[in-house]
Protein backbone atom coordinates (compact mmCIF):
# COMPACT_ATOMS: atom_id res chain seq x y z
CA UNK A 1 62.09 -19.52 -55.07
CA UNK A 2 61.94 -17.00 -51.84
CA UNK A 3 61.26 -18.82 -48.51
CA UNK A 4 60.19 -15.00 -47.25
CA UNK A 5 57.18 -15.27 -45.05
CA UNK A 6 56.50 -11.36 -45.70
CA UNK A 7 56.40 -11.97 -49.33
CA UNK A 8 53.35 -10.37 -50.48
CA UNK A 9 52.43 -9.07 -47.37
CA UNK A 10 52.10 -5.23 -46.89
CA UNK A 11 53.81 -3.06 -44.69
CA UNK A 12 50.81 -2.77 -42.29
CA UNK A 13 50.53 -6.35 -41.53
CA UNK A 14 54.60 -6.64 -40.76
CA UNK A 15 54.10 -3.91 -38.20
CA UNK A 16 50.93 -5.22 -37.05
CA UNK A 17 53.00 -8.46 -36.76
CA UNK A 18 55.66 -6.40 -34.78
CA UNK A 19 53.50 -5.16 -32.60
CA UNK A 20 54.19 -1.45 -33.84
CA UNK A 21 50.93 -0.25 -35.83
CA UNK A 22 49.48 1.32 -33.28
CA UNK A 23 52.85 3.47 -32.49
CA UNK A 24 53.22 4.24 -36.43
CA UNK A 25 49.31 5.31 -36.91
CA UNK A 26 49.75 7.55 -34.31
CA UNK A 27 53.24 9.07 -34.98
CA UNK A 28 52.14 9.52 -38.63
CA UNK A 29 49.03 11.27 -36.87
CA UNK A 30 50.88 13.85 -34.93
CA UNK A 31 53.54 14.29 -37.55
CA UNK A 32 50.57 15.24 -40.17
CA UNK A 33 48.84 17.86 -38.18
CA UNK A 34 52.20 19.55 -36.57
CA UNK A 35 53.35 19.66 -40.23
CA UNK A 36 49.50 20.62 -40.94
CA UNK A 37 49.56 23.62 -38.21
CA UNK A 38 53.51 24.56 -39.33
CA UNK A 39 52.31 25.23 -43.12
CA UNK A 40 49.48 27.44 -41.72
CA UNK A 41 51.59 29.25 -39.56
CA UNK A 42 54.58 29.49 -42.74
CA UNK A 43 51.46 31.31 -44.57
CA UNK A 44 50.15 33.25 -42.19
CA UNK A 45 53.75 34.26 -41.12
CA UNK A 46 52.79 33.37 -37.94
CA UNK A 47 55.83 33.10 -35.58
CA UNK A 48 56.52 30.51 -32.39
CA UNK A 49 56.43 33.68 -29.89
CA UNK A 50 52.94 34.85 -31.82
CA UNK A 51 51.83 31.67 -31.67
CA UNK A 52 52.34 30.81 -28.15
CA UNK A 53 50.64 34.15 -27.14
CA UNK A 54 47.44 33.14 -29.56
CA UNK A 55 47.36 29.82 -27.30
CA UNK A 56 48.12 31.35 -23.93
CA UNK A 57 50.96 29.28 -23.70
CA UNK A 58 54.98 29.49 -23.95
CA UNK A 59 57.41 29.11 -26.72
CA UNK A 60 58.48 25.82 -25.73
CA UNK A 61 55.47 24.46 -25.98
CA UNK A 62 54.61 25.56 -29.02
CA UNK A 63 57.91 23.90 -29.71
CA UNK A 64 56.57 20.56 -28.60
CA UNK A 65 53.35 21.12 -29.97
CA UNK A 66 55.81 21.53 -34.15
CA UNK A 67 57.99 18.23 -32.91
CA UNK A 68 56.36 15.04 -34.41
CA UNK A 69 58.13 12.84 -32.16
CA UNK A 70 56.57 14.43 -29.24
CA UNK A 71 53.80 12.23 -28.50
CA UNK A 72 52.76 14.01 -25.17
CA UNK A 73 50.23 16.61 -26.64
CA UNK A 74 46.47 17.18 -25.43
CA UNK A 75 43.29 17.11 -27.65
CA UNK A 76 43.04 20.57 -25.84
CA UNK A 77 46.62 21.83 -26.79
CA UNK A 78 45.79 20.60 -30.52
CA UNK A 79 42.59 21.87 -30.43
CA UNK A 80 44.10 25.61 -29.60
CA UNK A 81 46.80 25.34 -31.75
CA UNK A 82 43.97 24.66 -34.49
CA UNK A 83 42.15 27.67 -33.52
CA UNK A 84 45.30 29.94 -33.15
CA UNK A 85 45.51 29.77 -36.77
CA UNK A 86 42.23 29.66 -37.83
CA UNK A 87 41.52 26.19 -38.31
CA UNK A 88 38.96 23.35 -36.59
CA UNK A 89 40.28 20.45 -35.52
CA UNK A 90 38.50 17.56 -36.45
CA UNK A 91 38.54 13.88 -34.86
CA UNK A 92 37.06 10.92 -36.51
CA UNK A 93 36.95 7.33 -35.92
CA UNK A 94 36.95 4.68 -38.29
CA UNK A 95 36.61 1.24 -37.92
């Protein structure tokens, strides 16, 4: 018999336990909508240089804005990004 303590546990509770939910929530957060606003732009054949000039901004931060590990975005730079290609971005919370 198994002396594991995580036996029958889920994943969530061993990063809860590990003090890194809050870290994966949000990475897998950012990583869904950059991969989210990357498919759109794919169908749309949307380029980075089109896309920075539909958000005002530069390349490079459209750059940031694709990268999933880049953690540093604004509701207003995802909210533009959104609307550059035609999408809402929508915000919930849940309890």
């Amino acid at each position: 018999m198994s002396n594991n303590i995580h036996r029958g546990s889920s994943f969530d509770d061993w990063l809860r336990e590990e003090g890194l939910l809050e870290d994966a929530d949000d990475f897998a957060a950012k990583y869904g909508i950059a991969l989210e606003i990357a498919r759109e732009m794919k169908r749309q054949h949307i380029t980075k240089s089109e896309m920075a000039k539909r958000m005002g901004t530069s390349r490079p931060s459209v750059d940031r804005l694709l990268d999933p590990v880049n953690n540093s975005l604004t509701l207003s730079t995802l909210e533009r990004a959104a609307t550059a290609v035609g999408l809402r971005l929508k915000i919930e919370l849940t309890a």
